[in-house]
Protein backbone atom coordinates (compact mmCIF):
# COMPACT_ATOMS: atom_id res chain seq x y z
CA UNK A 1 0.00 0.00 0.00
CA UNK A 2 1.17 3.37 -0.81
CA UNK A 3 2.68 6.31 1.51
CA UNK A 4 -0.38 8.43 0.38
CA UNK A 5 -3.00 5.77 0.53
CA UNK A 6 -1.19 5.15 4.00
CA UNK A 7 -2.11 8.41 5.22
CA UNK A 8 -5.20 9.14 3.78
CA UNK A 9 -6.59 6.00 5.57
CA UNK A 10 -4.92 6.83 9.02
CA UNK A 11 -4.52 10.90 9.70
CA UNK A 12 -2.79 11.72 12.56
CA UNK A 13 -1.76 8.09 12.72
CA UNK A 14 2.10 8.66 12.62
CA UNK A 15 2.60 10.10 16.27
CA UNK A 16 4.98 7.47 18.32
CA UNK A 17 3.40 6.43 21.25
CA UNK A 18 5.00 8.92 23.33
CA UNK A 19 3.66 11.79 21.36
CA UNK A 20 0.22 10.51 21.45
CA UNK A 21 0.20 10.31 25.47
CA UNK A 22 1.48 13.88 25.55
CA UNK A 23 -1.30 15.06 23.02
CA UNK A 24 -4.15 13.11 25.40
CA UNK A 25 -2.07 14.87 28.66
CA UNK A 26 -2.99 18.07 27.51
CA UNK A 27 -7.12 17.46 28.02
CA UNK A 28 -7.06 14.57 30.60
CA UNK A 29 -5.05 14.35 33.98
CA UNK A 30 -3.19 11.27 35.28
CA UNK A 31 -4.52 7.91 33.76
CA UNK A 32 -1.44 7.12 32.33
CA UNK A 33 -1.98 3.09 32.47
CA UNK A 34 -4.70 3.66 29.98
CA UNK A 35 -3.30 6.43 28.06
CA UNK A 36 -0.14 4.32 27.06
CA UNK A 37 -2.75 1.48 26.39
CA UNK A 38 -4.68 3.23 23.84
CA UNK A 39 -1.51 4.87 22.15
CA UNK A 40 0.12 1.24 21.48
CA UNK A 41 -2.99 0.21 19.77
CA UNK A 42 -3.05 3.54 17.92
CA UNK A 43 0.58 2.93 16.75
CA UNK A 44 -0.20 -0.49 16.07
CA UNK A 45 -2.01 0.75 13.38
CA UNK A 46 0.77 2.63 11.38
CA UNK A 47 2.34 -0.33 11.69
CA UNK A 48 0.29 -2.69 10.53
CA UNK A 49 -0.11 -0.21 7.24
CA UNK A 50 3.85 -0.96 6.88
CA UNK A 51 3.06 -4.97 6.19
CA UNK A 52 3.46 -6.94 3.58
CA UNK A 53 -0.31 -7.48 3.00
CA UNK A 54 -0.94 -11.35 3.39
CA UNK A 55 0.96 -10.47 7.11
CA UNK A 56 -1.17 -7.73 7.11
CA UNK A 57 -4.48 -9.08 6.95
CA UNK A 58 -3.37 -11.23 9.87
CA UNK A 59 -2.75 -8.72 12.38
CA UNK A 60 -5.85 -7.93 14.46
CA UNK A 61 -6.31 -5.19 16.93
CA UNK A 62 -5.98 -5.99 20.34
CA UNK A 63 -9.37 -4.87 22.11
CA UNK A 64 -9.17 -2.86 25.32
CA UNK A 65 -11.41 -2.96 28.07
CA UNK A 66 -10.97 0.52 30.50
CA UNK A 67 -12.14 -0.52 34.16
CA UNK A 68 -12.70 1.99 36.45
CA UNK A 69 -15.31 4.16 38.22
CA UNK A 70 -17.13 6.96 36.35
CA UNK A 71 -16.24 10.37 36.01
CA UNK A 72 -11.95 8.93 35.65
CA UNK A 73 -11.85 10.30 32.27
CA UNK A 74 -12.58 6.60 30.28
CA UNK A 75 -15.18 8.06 27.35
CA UNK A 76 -12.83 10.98 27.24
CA UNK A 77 -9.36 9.02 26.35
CA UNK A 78 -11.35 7.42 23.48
CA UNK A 79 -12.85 10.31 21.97
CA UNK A 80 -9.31 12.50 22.38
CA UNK A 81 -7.79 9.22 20.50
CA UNK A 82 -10.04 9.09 17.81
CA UNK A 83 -10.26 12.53 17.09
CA UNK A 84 -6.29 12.85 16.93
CA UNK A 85 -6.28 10.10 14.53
CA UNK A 86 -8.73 11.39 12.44
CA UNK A 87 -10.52 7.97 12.83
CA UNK A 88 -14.73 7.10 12.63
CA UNK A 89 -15.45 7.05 16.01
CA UNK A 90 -19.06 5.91 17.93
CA UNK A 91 -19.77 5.80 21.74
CA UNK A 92 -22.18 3.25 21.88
CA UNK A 93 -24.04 2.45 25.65
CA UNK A 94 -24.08 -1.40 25.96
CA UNK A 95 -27.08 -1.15 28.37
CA UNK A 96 -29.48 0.26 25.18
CA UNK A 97 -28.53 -3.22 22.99
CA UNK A 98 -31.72 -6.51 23.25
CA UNK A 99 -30.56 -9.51 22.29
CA UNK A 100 -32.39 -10.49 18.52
CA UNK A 101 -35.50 -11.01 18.58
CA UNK A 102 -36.00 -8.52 21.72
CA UNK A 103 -37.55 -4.92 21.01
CA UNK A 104 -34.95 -2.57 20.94
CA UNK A 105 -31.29 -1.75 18.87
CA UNK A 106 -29.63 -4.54 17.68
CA UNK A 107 -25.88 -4.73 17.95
CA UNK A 108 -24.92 -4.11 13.88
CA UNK A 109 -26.61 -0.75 14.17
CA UNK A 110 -23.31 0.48 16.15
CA UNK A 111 -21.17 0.08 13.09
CA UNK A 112 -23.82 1.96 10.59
CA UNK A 113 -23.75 4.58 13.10
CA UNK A 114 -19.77 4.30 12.69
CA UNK A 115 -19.84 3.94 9.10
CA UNK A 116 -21.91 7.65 8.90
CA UNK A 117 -19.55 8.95 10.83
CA UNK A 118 -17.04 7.71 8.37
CA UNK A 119 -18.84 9.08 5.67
CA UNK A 120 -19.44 12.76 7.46
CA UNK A 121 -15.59 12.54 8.21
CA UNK A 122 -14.56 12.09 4.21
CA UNK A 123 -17.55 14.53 3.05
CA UNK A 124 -16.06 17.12 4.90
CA UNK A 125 -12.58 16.91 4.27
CA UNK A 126 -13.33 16.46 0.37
CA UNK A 127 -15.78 19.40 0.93
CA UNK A 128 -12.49 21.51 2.08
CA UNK A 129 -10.54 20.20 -0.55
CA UNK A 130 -12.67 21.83 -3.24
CA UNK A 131 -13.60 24.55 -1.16
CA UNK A 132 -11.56 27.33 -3.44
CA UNK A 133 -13.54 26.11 -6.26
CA UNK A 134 -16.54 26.10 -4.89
CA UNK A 135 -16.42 29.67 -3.90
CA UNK A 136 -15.36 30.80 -7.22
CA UNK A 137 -18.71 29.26 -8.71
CA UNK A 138 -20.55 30.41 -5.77
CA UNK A 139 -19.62 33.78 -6.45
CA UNK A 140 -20.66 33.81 -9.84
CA UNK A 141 -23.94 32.22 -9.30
CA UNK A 142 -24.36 35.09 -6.71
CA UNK A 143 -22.85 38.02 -9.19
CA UNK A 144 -25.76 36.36 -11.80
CA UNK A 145 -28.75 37.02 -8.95
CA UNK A 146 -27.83 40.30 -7.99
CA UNK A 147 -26.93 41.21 -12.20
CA UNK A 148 -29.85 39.56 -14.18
CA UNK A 149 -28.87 40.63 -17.56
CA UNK A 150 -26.10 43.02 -16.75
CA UNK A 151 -23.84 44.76 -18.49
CA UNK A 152 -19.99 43.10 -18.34
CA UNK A 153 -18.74 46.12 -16.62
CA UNK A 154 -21.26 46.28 -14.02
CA UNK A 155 -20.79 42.83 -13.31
CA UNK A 156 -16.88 43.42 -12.70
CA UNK A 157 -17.54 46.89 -10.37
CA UNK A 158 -19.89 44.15 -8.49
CA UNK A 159 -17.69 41.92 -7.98
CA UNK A 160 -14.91 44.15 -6.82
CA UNK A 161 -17.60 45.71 -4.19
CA UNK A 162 -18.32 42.05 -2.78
CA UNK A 163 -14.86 40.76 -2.55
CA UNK A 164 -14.28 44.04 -1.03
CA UNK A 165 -17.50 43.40 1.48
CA UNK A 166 -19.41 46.58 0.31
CA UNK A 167 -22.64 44.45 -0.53
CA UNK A 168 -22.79 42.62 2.96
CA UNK A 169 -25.91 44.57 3.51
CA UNK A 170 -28.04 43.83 0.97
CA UNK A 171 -30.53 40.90 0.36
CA UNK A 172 -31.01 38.43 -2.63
CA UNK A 173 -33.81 35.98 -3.00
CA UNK A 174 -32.65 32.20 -3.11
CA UNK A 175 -34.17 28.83 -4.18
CA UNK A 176 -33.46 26.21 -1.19
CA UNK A 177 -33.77 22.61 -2.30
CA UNK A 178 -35.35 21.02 0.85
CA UNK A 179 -36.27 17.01 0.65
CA UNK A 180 -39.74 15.76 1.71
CA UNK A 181 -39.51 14.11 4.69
CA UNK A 182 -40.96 10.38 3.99
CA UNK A 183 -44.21 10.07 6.56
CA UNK A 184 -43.65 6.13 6.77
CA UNK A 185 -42.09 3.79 8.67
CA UNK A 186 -40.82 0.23 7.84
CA UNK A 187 -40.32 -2.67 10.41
CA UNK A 188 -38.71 -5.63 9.89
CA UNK A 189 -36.69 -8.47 12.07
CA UNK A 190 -34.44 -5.51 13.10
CA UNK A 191 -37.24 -3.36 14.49
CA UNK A 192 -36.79 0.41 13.25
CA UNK A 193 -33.60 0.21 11.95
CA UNK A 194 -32.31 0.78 8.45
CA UNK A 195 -32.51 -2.18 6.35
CA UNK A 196 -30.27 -1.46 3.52
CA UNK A 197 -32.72 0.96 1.94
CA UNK A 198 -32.66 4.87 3.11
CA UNK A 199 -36.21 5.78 2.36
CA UNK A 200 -35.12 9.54 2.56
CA UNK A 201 -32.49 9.53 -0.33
CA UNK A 202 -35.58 7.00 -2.50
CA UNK A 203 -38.58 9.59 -2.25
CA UNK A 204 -35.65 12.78 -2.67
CA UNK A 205 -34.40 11.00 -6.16
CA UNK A 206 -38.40 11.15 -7.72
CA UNK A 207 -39.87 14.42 -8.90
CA UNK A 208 -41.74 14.97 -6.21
CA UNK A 209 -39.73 14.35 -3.28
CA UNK A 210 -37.25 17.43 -4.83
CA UNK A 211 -39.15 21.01 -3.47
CA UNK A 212 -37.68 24.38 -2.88
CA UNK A 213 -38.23 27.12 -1.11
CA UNK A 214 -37.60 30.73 -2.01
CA UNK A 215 -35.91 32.35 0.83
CA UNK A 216 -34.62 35.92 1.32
CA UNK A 217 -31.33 35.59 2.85
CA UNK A 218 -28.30 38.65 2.87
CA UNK A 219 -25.48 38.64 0.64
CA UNK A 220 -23.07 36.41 2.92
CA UNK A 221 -25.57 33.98 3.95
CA UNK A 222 -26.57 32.96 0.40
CA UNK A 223 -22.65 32.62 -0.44
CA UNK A 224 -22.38 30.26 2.21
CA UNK A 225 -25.76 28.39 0.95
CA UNK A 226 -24.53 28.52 -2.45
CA UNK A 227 -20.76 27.28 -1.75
CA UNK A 228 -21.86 24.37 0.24
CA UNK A 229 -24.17 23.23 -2.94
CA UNK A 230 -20.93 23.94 -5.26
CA UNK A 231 -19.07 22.12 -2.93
CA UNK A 232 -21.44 19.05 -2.83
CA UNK A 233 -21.80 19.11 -6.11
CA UNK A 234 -17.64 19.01 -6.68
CA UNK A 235 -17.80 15.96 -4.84
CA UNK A 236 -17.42 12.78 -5.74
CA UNK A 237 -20.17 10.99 -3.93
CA UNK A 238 -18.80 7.34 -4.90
CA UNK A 239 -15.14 7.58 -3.90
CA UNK A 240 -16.36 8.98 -1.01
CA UNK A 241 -18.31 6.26 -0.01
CA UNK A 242 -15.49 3.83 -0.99
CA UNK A 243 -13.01 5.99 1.07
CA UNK A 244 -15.38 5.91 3.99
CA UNK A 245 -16.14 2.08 4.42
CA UNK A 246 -12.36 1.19 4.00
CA UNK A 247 -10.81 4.37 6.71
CA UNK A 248 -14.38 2.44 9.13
CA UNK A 249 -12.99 -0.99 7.88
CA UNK A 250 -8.69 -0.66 8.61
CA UNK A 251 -9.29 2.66 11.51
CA UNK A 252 -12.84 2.70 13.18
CA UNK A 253 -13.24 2.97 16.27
CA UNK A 254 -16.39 1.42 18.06
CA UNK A 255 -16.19 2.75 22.27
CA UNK A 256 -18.94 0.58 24.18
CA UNK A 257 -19.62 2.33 27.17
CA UNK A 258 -21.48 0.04 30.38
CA UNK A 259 -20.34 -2.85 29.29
CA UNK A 260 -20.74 -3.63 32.89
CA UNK A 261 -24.53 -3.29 32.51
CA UNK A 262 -24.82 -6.70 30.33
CA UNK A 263 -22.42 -9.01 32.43
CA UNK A 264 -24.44 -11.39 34.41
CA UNK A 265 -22.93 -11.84 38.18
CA UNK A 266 -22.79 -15.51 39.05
CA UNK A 267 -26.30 -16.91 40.10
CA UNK A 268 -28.20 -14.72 37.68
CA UNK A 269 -29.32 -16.19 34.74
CA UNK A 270 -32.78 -15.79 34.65
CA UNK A 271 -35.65 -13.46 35.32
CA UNK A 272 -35.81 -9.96 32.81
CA UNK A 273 -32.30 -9.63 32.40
CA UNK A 274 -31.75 -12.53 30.33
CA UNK A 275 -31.52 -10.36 27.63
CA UNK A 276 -28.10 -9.52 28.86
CA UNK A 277 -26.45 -12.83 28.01
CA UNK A 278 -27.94 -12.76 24.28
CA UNK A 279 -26.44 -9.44 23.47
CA UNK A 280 -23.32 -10.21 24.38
CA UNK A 281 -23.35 -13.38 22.29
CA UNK A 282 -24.20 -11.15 19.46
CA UNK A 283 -21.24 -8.37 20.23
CA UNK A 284 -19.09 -11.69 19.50
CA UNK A 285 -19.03 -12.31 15.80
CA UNK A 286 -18.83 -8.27 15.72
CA UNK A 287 -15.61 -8.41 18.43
CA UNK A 288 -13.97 -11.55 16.61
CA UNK A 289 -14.69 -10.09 12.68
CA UNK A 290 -17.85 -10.17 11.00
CA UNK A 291 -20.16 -8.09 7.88
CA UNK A 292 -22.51 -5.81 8.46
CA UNK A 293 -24.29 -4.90 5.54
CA UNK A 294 -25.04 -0.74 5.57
CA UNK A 295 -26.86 1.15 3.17
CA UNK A 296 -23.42 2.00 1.45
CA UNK A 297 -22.23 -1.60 1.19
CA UNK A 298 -21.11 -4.46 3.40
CA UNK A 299 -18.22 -3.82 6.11
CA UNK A 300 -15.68 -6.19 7.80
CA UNK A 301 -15.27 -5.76 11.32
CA UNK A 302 -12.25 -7.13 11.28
CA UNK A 303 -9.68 -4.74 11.94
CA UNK A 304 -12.26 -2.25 13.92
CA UNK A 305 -10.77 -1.55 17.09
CA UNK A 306 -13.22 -2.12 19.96
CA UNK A 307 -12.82 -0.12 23.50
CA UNK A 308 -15.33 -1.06 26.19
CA UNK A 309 -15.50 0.38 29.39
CA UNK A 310 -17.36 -0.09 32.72
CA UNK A 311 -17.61 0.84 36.52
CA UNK A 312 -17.86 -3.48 37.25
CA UNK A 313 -19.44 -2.19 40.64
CA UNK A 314 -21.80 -5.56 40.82
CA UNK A 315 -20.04 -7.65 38.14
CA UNK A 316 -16.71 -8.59 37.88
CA UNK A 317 -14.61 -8.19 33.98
CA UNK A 318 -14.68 -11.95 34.89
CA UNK A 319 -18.88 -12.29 35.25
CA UNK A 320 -18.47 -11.63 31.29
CA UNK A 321 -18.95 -14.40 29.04
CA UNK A 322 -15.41 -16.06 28.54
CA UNK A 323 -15.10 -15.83 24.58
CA UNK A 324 -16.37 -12.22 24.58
CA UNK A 325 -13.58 -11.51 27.58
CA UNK A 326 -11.28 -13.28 25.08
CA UNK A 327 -11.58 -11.16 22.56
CA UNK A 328 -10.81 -8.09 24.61
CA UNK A 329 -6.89 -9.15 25.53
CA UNK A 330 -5.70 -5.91 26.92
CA UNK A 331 -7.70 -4.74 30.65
CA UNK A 332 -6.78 -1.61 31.98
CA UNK A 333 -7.87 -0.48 35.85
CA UNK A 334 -8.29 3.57 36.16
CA UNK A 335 -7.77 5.04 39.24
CA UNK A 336 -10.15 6.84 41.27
CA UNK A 337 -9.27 10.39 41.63
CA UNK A 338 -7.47 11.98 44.46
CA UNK A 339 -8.11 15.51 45.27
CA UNK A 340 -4.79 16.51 44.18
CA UNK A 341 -6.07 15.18 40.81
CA UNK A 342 -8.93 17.43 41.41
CA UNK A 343 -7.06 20.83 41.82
CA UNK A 344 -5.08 19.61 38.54
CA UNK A 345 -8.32 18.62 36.63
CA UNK A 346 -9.22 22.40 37.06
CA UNK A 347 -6.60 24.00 36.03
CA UNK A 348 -4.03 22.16 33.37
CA UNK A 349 -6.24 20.78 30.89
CA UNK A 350 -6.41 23.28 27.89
CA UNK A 351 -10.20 22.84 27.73
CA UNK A 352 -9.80 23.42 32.08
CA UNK A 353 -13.36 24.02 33.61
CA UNK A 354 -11.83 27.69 35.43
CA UNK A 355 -10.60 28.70 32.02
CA UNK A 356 -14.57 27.62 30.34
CA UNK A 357 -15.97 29.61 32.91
CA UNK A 358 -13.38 32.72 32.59
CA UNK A 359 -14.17 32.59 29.04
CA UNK A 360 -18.13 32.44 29.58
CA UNK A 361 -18.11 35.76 32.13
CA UNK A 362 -15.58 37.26 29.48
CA UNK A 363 -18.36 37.82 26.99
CA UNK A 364 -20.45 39.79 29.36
CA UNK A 365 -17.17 42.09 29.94
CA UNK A 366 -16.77 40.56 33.30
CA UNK A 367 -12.78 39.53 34.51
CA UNK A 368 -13.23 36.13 36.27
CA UNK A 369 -9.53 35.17 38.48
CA UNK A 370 -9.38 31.65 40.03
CA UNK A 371 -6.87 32.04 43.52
CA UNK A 372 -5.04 28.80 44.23
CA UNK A 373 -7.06 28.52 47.15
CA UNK A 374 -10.43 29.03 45.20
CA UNK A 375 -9.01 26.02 43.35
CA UNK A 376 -7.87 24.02 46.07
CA UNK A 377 -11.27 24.87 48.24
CA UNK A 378 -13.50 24.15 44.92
CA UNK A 379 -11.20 20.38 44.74
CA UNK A 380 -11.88 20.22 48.51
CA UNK A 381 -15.80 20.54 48.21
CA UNK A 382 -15.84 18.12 45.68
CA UNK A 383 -14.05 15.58 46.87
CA UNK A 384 -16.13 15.66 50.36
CA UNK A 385 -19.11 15.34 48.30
CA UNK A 386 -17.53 12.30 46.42
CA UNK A 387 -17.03 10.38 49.69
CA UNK A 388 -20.21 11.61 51.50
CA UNK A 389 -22.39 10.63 48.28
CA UNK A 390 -21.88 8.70 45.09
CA UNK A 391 -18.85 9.18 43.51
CA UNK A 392 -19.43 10.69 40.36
CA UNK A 393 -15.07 11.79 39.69
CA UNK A 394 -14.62 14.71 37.77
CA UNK A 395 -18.04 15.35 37.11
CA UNK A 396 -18.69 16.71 41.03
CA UNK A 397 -16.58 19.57 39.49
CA UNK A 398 -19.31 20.81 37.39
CA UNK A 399 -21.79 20.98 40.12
CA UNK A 400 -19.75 22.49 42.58
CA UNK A 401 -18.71 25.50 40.23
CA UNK A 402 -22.41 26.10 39.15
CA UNK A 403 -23.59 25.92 42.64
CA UNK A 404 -20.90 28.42 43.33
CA UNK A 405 -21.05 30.72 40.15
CA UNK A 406 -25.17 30.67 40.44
CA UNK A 407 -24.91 34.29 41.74
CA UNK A 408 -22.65 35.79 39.37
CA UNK A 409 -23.55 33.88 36.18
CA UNK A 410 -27.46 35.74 36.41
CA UNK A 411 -26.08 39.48 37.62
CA UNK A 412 -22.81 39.29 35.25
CA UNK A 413 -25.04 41.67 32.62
CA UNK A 414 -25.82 44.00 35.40
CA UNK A 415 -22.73 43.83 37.78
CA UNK A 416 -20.67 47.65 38.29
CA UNK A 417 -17.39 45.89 39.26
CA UNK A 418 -16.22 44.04 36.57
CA UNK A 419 -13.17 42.08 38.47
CA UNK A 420 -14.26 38.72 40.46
CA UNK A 421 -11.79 36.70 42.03
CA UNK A 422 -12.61 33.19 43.31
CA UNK A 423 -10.88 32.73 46.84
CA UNK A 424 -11.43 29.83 49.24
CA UNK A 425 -13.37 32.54 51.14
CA UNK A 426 -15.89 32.92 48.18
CA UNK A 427 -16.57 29.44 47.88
CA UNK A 428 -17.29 28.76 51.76
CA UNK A 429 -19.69 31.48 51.87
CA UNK A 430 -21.48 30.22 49.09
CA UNK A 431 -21.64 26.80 49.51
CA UNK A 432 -21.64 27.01 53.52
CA UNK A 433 -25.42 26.82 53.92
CA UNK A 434 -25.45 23.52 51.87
CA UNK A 435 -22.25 21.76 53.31
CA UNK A 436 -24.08 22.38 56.84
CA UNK A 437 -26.99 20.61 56.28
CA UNK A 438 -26.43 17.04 54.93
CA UNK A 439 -29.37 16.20 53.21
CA UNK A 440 -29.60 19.40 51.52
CA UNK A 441 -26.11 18.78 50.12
CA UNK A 442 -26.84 15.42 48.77
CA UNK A 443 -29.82 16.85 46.30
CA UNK A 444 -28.16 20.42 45.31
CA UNK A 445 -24.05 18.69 45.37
C-alpha cells in the first residue's frame, strides 16, 4: 500500500506512542496506564499499514477494556484518541442493545452509526478540498442574482464591491432545495432500523420528493448556501463512499460504554435480564470479525478496534462471558481520583473548567480570576461530596462551580465591578449553607 493511501486511511496516525500520550495529557489528567494502552494500539495501526499485505491481513487489533469508576476520564481518552487520529469514532451504551428477537437496537446498528460517521468525516474533508472552487462558482452564481442581464462592466464593479465586502448589507432571493420528509415507517426483524434501503435519499431522487423554497437571505448567507451546494456538487459521492467504508474498515473505532450493565454476576441467569447474556453473544461475531451490511455496502469488522469500558461495581470483567472476555486481551484499571487530581483537573487541561468559565463571564465584559485557594477549596468541596455521596469523579466539578457561580452567572449583565476573584473565602460562603446541612447537600451537590 502506498505512503499516500497510507495516510489518507490513518490521519494523525504517525505520532509514536509517546507523542500521542502527551497530546491526550494536555485534556485529561493522570490515567497514564490507559493512556499508554490506547496509544500502542493507535501505533499499532501505522504499523500494521507498513506490512506486507498477506501479514497484514493477519494482524488484528488488540481490544481494550478501560475498568474503572465513572467520572476517571474513560469516554474521554477514546474520543481524544479518535479525534487525533482522524478515525470514525461511535460511543455506543451497551445497556441500550436486546438480544435479537428482543424490542430494541440490535448490535450491527453500532457500526452503521460508525460507518456515517465515516462518511461525514470524508464529506467534509473532500468538501475543504474543493472549497476554493466552490467559492469561485458560488460567487458567480451570486454576481448572476444580484446582475440579471447586466452589463460586463457592471458585473466586474460588483464583484470588486463584494470581494471588497461593500454588498454585505443587501438581500437576494434564493431557491433552497429542501427534501420531503418520507411520513412512513418500515419494520422488519431488526425493528426500526435501516434495512439497507434509506427511504429519505428514494422519495428525494423522484420528482416529487425534490421542493424548494424561495428564501430571502443577505449577501453572505446565500454565499455560504450557495458554496456548500458547489461544494457538494464538486464531490465525488462514490469515492467517497469507498473511502469511507475502507478508513471504518482498517481505523474505526467502536467505544462501548457500560459494558458492565450486560455481564451477568454468578447466580443470575434468569428473570428480565436474560436479555443480557444474548447481546453479548451477538457483540461476538462483531468483536472476533464479522459483515454488516449498511446502506453504502457491506463492512468487515475485522480490523475495527473495539474499547469497552465499565464501573464493574456488581459484576466482575470476569462475570463476562469467557469468549467475549477473550476477545478483549488488553484490561486496563483507572484510578479513582485523588483531590490533588482534582485541583489539577481544574486547572491544566487546555479545555480546564476555570478557564470555560473565565471565558463564559468574558463575553459579558466581566474579569473572572481563580486564587489557588479558590481552586484548592473548589477540589476540597468536591471531593467531600464524592465520599459523603456517590462518587461521580470529575463530574462533582461541574456541580460544585455552578452551585458556586449561580450568583454571578445571572447578575454578570448587570454587575458595576467588573473584576471577580474566586478565593477559598468565596466558595465557603457560598456553599456554607449547603455543606451544613447534609441532606440538603446530597440533592443540590
Amino acid at each position: 500500500m502506498s505512503e499516500t493511501i497510507v495516510t489518507r486511511l490513518t490521519p494523525g496516525s504517525d505520532l509514536t506512542p509517546r507523542e500521542i500520550v502527551a497530546e491526550l495529557d494536555r485534556y485529561i489528567v493522570g490515567q497514564a496506564a490507559a493512556k499508554r494502552a490506547v496509544a500502542i494500539a493507535l501505533r499499532n495501526r501505522w504499523r500494521r499499514f507498513r506490512l506486507a499485505p498477506e501479514m497484514r491481513d493477519e494482524v488484528m487489533p488488540k481490544n481494550i477494556i478501560l475498568v474503572g469508576p465513572t467520572g476517571v476520564g474513560k469516554t474521554e481518552i477514546a474520543r481524544r484518541l479518535a479525534k487525533l487520529a482522524g478515525a470514525p469514532f461511535v460511543k455506543v451504551e451497551a445497556s441500550k442493545f436486546t438480544e435479537v428477537g428482543y424490542v430494541g437496537k440490535d448490535v450491527d446498528s453500532m457500526i452503521r452509526d460508525l460507518v456515517e460517521h465515516g462518511m461525514q468525516l470524508v464529506r467534509d474533508e473532500r468538501r475543504q478540498e474543493v472549497l476554493g472552487k466552490a467559492d469561485e462558482l458560488s460567487e458567480e452564481r451570486l454576481l448572476d442574482l444580484l446582475t440579471p442581464g447586466g452589463r460586463d462592466s457592471t458585473r466586474e464593479k460588483l464583484r470588486g464591491m463584494l470581494r471588497a465586502g461593500g454588498l454585505d448589507d443587501r438581500s437576494v432571493e434564493l431557491d433552497v432545495q429542501e427534501l420531503a420528509s418520507p411520513t412512513m415507517q418500515i419494520f422488519g426483524s431488526q425493528g426500526m432500523e435501516e434495512m439497507g434501503l434509506n427511504l429519505q435519499e428514494m422519495i428525494g431522487n423522484l420528482p416529487f420528493g425534490k421542493k424548494t423554497k424561495k428564501r430571502k437571505l443577505t449577501v453572505p448567507e446565500a454565499r455560504r448556501v450557495l458554496a456548500a451546494e458547489e461544494a457538494d456538487k464538486l464531490v465525488d459521492k462514490d469515492s467517497v463512499i469507498r473511502e469511507a467504508l475502507e478508513r471504518v474498515q482498517s481505523s474505526g473505532i467502536v467505544f462501548i460504554d457500560e459494558i458492565d450493565k450486560v455481564a451477568l454476576p454468578q447466580g443470575q441467569s434468569h428473570g428480565p435480564d436474560i436479555s443480557r447474556g444474548g447481546v453479548q453473544r451477538d457483540l461476538l461475531p462483531l468483536v472476533e470479525g464479522a459483515t454488516v451490511n449498511t446502506k453504502y455496502g457491506p463492512v468487515k469488522t475485522d480490523h475495527v478496534l473495539f474499547i469497552a469500558a465499565g464501573a464493574f461495581h456488581l459484576a466482575k470483567v470476569s462475570d463476562l462471558l469467557p469468549e467475549l472476555q477473550g476477545r478483549f486481551p488488553i484490561r486496563v484499571e483507572l484510578e479513582a481520583l485523588t483531590e490533588a487530581d482534582l485541583t489539577r483537573i481544574l486547572t491544566e487541561p487546555k479545555n480546564a473548567l476555570t478557564r470555560q468559565y473565565s471565558a463564559l463571564l468574558g463575553a459579558e465584559g466581566l474579569e473572572l480570576v481563580f486564587e489557588q485557594s479558590g481552586v484548592e477549596e473548589l477540589s476540597r468541596v468536591a471531593q467531600e461530596m464524592n465520599t459523603r455521596a456517590q462518587n461521580i469523579g470529575a463530574r462533582r466539578l461541574h456541580t460544585v462551580l455552578e452551585k458556586v457561580l449561580e450568583d454571578v452567572s445571572f447578575e454578570a449583565s448587570d454587575r458595576r465591578e467588573k473584576l471577580l476573584k474566586i478565593d477559598a473565602a468565596y466558595v465557603r460562603e457560598k456553599l456554607d449553607r449547603v455543606l451544613k446541612d447534609e441532606d440538603l447537600s446530597r440533592y443540590i451537590l
